[in-house]
C-alpha atoms as a PDB file:
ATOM      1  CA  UNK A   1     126.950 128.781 157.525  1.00  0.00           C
ATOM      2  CA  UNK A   2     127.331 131.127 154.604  1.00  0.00           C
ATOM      3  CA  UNK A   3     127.784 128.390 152.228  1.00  0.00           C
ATOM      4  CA  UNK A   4     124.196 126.949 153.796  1.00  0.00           C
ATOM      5  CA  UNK A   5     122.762 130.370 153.239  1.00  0.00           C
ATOM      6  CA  UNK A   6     124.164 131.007 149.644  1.00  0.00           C
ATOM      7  CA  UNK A   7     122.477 127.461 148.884  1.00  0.00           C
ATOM      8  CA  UNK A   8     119.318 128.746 150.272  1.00  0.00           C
ATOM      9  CA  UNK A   9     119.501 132.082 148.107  1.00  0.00           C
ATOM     10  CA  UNK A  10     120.198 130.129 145.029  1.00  0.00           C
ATOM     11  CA  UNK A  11     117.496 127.836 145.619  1.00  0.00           C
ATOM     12  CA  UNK A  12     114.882 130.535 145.722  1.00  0.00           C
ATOM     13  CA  UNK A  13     116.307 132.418 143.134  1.00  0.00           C
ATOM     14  CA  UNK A  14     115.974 128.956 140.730  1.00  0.00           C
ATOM     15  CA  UNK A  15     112.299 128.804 142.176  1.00  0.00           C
ATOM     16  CA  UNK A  16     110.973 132.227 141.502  1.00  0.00           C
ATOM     17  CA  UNK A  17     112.561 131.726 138.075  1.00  0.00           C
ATOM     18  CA  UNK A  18     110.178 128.431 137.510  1.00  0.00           C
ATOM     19  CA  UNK A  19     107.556 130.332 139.227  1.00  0.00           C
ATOM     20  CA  UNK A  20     107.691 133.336 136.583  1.00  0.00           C
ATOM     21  CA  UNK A  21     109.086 131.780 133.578  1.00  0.00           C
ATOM     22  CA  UNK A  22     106.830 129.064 133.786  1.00  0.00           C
ATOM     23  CA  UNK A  23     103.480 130.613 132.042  1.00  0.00           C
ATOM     24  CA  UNK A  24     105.654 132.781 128.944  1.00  0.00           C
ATOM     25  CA  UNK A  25     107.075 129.246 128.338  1.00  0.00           C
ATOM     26  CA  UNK A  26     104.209 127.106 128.314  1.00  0.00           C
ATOM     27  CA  UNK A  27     102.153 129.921 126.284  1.00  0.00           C
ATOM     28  CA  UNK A  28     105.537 130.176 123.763  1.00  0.00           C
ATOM     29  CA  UNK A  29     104.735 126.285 122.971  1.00  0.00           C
ATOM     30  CA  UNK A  30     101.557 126.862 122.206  1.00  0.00           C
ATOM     31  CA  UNK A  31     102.983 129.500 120.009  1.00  0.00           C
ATOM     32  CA  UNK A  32     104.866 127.195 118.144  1.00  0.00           C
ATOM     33  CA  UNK A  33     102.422 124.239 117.775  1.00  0.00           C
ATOM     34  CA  UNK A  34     100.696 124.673 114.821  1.00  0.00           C
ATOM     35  CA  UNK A  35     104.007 125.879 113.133  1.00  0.00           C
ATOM     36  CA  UNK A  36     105.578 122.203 114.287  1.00  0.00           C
ATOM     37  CA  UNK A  37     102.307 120.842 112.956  1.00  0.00           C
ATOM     38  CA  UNK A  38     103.141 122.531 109.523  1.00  0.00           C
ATOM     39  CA  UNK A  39     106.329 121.766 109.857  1.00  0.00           C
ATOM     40  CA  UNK A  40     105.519 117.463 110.291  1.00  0.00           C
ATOM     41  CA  UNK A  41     102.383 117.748 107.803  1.00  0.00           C
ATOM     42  CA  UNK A  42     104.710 119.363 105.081  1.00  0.00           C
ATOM     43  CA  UNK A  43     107.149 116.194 105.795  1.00  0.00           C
ATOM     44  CA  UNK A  44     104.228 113.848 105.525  1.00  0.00           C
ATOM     45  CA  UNK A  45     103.263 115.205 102.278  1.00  0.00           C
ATOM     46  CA  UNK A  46     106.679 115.452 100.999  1.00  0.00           C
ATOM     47  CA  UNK A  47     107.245 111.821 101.596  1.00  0.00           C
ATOM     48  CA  UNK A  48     103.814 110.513 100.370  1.00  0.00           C
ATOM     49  CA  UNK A  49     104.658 112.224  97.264  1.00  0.00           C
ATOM     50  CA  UNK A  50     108.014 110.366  96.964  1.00  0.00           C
ATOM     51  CA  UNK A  51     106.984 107.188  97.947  1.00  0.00           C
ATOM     52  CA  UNK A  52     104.420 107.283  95.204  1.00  0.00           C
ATOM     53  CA  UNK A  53     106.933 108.468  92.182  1.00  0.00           C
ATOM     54  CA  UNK A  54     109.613 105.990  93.906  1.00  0.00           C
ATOM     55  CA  UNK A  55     107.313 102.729  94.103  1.00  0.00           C
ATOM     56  CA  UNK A  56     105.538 103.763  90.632  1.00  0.00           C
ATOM     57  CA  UNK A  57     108.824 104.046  88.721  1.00  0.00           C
ATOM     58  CA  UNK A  58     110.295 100.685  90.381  1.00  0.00           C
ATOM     59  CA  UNK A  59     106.989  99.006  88.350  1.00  0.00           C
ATOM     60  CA  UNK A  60     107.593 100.389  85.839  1.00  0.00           C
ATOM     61  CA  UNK A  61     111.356  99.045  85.697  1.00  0.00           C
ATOM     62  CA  UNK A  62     109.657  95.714  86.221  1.00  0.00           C
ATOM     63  CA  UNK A  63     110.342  95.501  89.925  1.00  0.00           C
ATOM     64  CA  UNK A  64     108.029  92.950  92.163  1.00  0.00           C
ATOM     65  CA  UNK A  65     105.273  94.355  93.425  1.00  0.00           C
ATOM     66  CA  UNK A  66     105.828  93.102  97.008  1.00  0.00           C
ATOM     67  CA  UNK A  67     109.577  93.288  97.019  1.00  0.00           C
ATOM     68  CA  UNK A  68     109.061  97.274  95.534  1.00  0.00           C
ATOM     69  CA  UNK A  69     106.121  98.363  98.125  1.00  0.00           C
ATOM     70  CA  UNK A  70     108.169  96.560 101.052  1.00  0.00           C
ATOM     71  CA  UNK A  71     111.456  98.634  99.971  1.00  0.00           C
ATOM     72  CA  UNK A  72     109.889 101.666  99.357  1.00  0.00           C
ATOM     73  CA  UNK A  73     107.879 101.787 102.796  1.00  0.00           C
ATOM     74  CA  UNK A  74     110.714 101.608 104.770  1.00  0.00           C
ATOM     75  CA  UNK A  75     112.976 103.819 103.003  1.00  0.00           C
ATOM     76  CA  UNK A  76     110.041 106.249 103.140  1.00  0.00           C
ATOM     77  CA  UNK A  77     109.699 105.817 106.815  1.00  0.00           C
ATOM     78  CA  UNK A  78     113.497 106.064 107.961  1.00  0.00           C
ATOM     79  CA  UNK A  79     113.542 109.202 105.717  1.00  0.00           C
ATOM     80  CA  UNK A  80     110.194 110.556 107.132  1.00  0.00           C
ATOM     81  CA  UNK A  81     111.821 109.592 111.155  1.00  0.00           C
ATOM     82  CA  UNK A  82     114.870 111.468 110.587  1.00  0.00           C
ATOM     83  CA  UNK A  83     112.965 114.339 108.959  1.00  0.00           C
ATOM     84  CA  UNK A  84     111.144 114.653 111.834  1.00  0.00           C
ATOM     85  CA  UNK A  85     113.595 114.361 114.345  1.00  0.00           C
ATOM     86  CA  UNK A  86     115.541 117.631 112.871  1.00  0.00           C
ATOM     87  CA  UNK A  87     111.555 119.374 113.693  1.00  0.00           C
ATOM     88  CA  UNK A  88     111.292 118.203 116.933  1.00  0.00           C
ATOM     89  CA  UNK A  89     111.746 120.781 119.948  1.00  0.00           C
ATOM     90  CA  UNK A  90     113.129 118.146 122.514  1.00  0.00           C
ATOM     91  CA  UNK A  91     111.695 120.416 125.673  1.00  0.00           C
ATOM     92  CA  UNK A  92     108.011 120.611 124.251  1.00  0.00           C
ATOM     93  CA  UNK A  93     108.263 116.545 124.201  1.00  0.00           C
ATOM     94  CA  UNK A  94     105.931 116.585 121.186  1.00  0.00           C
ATOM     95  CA  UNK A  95     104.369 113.925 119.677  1.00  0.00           C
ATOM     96  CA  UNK A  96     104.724 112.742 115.896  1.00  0.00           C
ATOM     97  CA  UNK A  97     102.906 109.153 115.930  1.00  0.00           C
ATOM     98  CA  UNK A  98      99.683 111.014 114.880  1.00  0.00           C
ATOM     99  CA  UNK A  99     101.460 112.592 111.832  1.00  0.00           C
ATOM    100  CA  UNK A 100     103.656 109.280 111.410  1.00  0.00           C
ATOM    101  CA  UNK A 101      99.770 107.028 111.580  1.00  0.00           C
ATOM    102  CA  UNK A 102      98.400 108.799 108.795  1.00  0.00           C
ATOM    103  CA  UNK A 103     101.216 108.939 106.575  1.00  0.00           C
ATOM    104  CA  UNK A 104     101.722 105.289 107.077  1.00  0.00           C
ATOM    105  CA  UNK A 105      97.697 104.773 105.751  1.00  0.00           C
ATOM    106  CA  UNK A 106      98.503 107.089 103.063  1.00  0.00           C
ATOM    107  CA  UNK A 107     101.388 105.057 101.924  1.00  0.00           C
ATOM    108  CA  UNK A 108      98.687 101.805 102.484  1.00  0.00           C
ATOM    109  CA  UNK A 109      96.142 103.359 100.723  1.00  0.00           C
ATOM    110  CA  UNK A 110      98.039 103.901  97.805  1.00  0.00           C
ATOM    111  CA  UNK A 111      99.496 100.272  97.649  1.00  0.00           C
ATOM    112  CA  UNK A 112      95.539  99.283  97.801  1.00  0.00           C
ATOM    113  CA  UNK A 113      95.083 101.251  95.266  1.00  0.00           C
ATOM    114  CA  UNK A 114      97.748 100.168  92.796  1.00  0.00           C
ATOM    115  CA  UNK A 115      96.985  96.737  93.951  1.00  0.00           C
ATOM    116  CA  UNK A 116      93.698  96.767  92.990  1.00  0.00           C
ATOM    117  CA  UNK A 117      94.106  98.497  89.545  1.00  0.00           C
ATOM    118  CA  UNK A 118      96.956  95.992  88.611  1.00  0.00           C
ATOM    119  CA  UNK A 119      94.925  93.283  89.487  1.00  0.00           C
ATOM    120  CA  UNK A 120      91.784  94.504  87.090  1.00  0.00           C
ATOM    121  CA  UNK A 121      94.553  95.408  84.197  1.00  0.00           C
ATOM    122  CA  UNK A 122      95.280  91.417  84.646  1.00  0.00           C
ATOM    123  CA  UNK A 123      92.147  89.998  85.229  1.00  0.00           C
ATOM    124  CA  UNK A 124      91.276  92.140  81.575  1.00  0.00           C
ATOM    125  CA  UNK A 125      94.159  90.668  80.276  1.00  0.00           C
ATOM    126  CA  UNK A 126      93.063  87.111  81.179  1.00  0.00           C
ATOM    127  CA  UNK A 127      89.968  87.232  80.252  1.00  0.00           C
ATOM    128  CA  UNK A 128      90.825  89.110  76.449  1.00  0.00           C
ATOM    129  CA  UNK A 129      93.277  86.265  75.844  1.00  0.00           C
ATOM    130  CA  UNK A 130      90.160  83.796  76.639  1.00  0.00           C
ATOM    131  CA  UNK A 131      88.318  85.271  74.359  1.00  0.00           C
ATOM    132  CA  UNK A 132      90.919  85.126  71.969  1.00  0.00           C
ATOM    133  CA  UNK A 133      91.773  81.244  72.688  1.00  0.00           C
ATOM    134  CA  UNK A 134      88.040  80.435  71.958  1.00  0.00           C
ATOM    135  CA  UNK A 135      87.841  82.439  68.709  1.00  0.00           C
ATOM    136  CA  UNK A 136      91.100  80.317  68.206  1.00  0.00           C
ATOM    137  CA  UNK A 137      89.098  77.227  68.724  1.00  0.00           C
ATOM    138  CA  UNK A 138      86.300  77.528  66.843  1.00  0.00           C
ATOM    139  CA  UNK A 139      88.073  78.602  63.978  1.00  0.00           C
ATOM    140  CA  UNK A 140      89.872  75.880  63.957  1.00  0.00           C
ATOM    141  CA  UNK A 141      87.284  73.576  64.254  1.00  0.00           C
ATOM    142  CA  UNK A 142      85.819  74.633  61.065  1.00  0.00           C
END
């Protein structure tokens, strides 16, 4: 019987606990939000900005294009997960695919980007030698 009624007490004691704690802890969270948010959108930014020195410097070295955006990506992605697993308070149960979305579009956006201006530094290319072939020519020809 007194083992039943300590059970009881203890019970009651937990609930009034919840009952109290429950608002100081839910407005503490929203406390630390936009510091998390910080936190995630300084690791974003961090890793953007190495993925673009990491993937431009592998060009440069005469790494594949594919092959070097491919590598890079992933490294930068692994690095960016564990990154954000040191921010994450496991009892908020927070949420980093928003901040993980963007940077991944980021990191696309820039491949487009490079993409597109290696592309038009080749098509130039192509179309100088052309130019150069059919002054070749015509010289020639004379």
């Amino acid at each position: 019987m007194l083992l039943k009624l300590y059970a009881d007490v203890s019970m009651k004691i937990n609930e009034w606990r919840l009952i109290l704690c429950l608002p100081y802890y839910n407005i503490t969270l929203q406390l630390v939000n936009p510091a998390f948010q910080d936190v995630l959108g300084h690791i974003r930014w961090g890793i953007l900005e190495k993925f673009k020195a990491s993937f431009d410097k592998a060009l440069g070295i005469g790494e594949g294009f594919s092959s070097a955006s491919q590598d890079w990506f992933k490294a930068c992605m692994t690095q960016f997960d564990e990154e954000c697993a040191g921010a994450i308070i496991e009892q908020a149960n927070w949420d980093t695919s928003k901040v993980r979305d963007k940077l991944v579009r980021d990191i696309e956006a820039h491949i487009s980007s490079v993409r597109t201006s290696k592309l038009s530094e080749l098509t130039s290319l192509y179309e100088v030698t052309e130019r150069i072939k059919k002054a070749c020519e015509i010289e020639l020809s004379y």
